[in-house]
C-alpha atoms as a PDB file:
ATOM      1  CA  UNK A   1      50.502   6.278 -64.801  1.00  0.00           C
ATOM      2  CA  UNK A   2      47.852   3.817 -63.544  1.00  0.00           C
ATOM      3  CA  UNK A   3      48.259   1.981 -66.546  1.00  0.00           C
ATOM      4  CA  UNK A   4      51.401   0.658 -66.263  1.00  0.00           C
ATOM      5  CA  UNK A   5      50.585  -0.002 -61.980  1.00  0.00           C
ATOM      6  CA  UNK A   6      49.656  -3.383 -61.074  1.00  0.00           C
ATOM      7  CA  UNK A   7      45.358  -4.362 -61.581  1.00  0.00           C
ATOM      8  CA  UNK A   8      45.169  -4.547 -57.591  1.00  0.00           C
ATOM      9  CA  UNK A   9      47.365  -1.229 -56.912  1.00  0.00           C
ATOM     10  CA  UNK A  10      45.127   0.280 -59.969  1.00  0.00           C
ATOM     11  CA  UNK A  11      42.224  -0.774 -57.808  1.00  0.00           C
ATOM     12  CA  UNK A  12      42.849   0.317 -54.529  1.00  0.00           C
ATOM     13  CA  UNK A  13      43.558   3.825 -55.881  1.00  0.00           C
ATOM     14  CA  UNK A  14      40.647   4.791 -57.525  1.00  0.00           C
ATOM     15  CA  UNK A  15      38.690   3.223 -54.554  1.00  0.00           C
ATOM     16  CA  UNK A  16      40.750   5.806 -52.564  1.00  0.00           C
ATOM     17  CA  UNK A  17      40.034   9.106 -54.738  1.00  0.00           C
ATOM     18  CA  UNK A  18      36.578   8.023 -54.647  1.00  0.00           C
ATOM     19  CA  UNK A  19      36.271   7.621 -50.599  1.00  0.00           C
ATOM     20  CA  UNK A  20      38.019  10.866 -50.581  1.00  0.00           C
ATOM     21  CA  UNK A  21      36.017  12.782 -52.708  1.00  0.00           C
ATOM     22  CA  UNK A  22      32.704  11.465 -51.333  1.00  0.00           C
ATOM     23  CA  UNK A  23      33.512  12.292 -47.679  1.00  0.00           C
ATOM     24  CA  UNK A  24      34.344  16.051 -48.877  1.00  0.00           C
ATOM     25  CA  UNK A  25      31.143  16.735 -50.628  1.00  0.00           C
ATOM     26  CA  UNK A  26      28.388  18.173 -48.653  1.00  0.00           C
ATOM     27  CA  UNK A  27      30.402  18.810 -46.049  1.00  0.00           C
ATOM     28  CA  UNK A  28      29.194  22.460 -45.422  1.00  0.00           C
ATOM     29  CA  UNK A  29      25.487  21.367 -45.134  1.00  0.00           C
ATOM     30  CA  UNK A  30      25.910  18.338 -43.131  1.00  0.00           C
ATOM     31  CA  UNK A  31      28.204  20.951 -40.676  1.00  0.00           C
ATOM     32  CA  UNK A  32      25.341  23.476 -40.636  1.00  0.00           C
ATOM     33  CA  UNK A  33      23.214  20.613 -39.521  1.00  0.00           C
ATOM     34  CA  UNK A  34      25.253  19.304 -37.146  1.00  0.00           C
ATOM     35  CA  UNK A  35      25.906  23.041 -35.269  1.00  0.00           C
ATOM     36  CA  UNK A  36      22.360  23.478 -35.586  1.00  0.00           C
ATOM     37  CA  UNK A  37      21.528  20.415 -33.913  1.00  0.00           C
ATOM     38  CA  UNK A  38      24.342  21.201 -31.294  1.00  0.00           C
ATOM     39  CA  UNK A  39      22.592  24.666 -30.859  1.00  0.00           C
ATOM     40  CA  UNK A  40      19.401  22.957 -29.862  1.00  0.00           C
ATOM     41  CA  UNK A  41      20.484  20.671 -27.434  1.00  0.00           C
ATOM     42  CA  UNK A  42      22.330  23.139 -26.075  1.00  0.00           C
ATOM     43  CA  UNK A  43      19.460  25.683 -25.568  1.00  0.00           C
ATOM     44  CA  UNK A  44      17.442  22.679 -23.993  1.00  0.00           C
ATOM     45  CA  UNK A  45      19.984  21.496 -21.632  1.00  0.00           C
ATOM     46  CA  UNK A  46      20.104  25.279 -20.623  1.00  0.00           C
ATOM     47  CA  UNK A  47      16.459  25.581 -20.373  1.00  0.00           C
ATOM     48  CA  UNK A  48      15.901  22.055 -18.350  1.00  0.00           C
ATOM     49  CA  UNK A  49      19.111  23.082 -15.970  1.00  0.00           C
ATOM     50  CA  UNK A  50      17.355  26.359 -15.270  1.00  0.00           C
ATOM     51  CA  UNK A  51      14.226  24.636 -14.629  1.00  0.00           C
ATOM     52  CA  UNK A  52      15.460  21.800 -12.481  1.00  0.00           C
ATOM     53  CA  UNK A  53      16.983  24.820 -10.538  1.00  0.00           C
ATOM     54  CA  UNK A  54      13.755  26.880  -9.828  1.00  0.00           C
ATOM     55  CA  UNK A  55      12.040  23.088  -8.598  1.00  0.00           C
ATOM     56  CA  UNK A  56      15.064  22.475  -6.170  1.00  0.00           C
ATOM     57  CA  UNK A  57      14.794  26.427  -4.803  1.00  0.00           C
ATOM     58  CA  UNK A  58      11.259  26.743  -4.682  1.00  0.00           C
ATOM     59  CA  UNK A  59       9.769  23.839  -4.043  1.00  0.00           C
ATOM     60  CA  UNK A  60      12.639  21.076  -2.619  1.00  0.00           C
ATOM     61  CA  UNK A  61      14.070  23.894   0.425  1.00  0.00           C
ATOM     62  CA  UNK A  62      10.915  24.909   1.242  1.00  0.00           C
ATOM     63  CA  UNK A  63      10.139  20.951   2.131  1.00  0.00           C
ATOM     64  CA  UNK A  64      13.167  20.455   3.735  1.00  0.00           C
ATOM     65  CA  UNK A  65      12.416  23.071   5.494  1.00  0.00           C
ATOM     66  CA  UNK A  66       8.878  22.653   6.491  1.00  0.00           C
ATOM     67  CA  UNK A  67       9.606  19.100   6.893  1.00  0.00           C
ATOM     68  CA  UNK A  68      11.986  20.441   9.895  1.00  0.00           C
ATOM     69  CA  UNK A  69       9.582  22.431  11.434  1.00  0.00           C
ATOM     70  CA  UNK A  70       7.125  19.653  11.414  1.00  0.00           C
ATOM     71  CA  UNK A  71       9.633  17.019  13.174  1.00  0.00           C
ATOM     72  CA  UNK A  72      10.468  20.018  15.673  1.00  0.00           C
ATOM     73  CA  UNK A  73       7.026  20.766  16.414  1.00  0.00           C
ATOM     74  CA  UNK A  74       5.837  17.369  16.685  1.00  0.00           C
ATOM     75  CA  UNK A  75       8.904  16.263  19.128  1.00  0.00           C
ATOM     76  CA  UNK A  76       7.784  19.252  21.393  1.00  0.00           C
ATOM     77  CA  UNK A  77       4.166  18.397  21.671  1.00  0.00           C
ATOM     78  CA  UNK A  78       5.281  14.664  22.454  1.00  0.00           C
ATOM     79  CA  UNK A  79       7.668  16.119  25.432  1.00  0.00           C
ATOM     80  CA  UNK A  80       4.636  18.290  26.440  1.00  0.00           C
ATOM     81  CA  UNK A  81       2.368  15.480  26.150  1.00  0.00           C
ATOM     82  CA  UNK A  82       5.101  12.950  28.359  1.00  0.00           C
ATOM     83  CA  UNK A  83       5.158  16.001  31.046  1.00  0.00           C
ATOM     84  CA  UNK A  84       1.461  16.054  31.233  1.00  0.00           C
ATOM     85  CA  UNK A  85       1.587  12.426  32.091  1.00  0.00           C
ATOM     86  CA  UNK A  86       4.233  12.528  34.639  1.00  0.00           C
ATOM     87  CA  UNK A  87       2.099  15.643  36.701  1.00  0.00           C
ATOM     88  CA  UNK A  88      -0.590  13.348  36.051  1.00  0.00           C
ATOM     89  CA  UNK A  89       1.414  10.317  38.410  1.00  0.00           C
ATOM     90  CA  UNK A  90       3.571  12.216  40.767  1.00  0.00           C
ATOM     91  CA  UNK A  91       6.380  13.175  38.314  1.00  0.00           C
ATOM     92  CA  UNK A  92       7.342   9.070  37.302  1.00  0.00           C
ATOM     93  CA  UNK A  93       5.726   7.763  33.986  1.00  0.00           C
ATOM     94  CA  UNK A  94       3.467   4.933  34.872  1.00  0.00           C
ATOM     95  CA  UNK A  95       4.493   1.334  34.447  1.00  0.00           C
ATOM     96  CA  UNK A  96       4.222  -0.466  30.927  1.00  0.00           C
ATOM     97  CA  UNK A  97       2.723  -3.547  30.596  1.00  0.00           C
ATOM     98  CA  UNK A  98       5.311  -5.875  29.374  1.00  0.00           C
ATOM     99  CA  UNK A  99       3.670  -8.539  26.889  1.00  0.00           C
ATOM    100  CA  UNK A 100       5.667 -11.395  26.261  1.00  0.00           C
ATOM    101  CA  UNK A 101       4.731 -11.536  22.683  1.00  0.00           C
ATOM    102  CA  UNK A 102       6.804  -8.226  21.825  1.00  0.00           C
ATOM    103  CA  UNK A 103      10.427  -7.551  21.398  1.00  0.00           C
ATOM    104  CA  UNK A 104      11.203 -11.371  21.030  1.00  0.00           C
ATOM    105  CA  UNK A 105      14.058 -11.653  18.601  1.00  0.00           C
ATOM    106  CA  UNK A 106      15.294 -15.166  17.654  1.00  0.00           C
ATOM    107  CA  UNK A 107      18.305 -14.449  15.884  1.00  0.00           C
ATOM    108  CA  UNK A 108      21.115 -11.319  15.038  1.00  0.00           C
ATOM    109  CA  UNK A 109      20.518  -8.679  12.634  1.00  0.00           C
ATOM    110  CA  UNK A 110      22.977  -9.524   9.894  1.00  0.00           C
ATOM    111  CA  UNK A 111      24.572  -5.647  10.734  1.00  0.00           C
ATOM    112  CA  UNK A 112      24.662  -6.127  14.033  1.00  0.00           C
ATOM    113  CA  UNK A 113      23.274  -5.035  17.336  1.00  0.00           C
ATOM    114  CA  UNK A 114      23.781  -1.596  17.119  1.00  0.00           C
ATOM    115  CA  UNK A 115      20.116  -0.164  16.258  1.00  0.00           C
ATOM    116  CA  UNK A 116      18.506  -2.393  18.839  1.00  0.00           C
ATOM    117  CA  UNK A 117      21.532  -1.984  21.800  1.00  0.00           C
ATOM    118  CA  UNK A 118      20.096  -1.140  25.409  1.00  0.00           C
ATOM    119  CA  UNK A 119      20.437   2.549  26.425  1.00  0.00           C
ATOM    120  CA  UNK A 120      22.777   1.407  29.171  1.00  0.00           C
ATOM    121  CA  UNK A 121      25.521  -0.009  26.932  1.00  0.00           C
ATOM    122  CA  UNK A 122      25.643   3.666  24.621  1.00  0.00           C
ATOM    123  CA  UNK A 123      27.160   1.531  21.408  1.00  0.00           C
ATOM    124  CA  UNK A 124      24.350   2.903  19.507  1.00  0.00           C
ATOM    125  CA  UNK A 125      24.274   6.265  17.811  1.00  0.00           C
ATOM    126  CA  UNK A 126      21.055   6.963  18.612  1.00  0.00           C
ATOM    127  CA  UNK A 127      20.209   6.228  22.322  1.00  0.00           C
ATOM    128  CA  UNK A 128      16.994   7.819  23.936  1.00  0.00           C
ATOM    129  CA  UNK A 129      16.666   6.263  27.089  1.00  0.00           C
ATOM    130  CA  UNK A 130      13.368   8.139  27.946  1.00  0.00           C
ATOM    131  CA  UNK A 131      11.764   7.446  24.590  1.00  0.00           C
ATOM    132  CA  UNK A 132      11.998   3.686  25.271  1.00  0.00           C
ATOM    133  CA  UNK A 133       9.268   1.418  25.305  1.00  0.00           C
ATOM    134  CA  UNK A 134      10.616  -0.394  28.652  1.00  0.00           C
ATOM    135  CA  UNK A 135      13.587   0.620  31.000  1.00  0.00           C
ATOM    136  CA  UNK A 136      16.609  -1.083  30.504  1.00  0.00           C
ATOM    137  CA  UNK A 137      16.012  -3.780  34.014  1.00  0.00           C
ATOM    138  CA  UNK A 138      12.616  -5.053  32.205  1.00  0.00           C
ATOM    139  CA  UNK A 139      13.873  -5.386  28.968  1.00  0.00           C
ATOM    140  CA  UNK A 140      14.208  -8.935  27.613  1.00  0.00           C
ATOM    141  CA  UNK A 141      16.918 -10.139  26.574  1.00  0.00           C
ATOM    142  CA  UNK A 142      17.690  -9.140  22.680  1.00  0.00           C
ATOM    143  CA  UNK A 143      19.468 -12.281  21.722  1.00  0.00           C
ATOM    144  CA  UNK A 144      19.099 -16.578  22.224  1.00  0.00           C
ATOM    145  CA  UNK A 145      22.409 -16.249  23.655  1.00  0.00           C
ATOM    146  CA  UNK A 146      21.278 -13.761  26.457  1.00  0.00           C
ATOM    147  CA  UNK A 147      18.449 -16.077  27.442  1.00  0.00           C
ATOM    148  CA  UNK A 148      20.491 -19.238  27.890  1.00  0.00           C
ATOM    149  CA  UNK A 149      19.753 -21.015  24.572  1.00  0.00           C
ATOM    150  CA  UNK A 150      22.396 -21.849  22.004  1.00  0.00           C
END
């Protein structure tokens, strides 16, 4: 039958029979090979998993958590401390020295004001009018624009 097909038909047919019977031979081992390699990754990834998740329980809450009761503690002895100073000057904290040098800020933070906003305006998140540097009357002004300058 190939004999009386055309030279490139002829050709492309054995080429074909070939392909095919090269890609079927040794296909058991290179299977066994393959699921064994499959196998180990797989016991690996189960072994590192299991790992990863005895660092995260053991060691990662524990920080967290002692992390916590550091912050905590430390907060309280800095409230004890600013009591202390207060019986210390009949109940007021005493007066900062305001330095001209500090808190100058030339131009806007490119995301806005809201980190740096005076406790009496409460736009920012985070206000802790107590824990301020200066009250809110002594403060300079944050921007060029509050000073006069344009």
């Amino acid at each position: 039958m190939l004999q009386t097909l055309r030279p490139g038909i002829r050709s492309m047919l054995a080429r074909s029979v070939q392909r095919k019977a090269y890609a079927t031979a040794g296909g058991d081992a290179l299977g066994e090979a393959f699921v064994k390699e499959r196998e180990a990754i797989k016991s690996h990834a189960a072994s590192s998993s299991e790992l990863w998740r005895k660092i995260t329980y053991y060691v990662a809450f524990p920080s967290i958590v002692l992390a916590l009761v550091n912050a905590y503690n430390l907060a309280k002895e800095h409230e004890h401390h600013l009591e202390h100073i207060k019986e210390e000057n009949g109940g007021e904290l005493p007066e900062r020295i305001h330095y001209d040098y500090l808190n100058i800020r030339n131009k806007s933070f490119p995301w806005g004001n809201y980190g740096i906003e005076p406790c009496a305006s409460r736009r920012s998140r985070v206000a802790v009018c107590e824990a301020n540097a200066l009250p809110y009357e002594l403060e300079p002004p944050l921007f060029p624009e509050d000073r006069g300058f344009t």
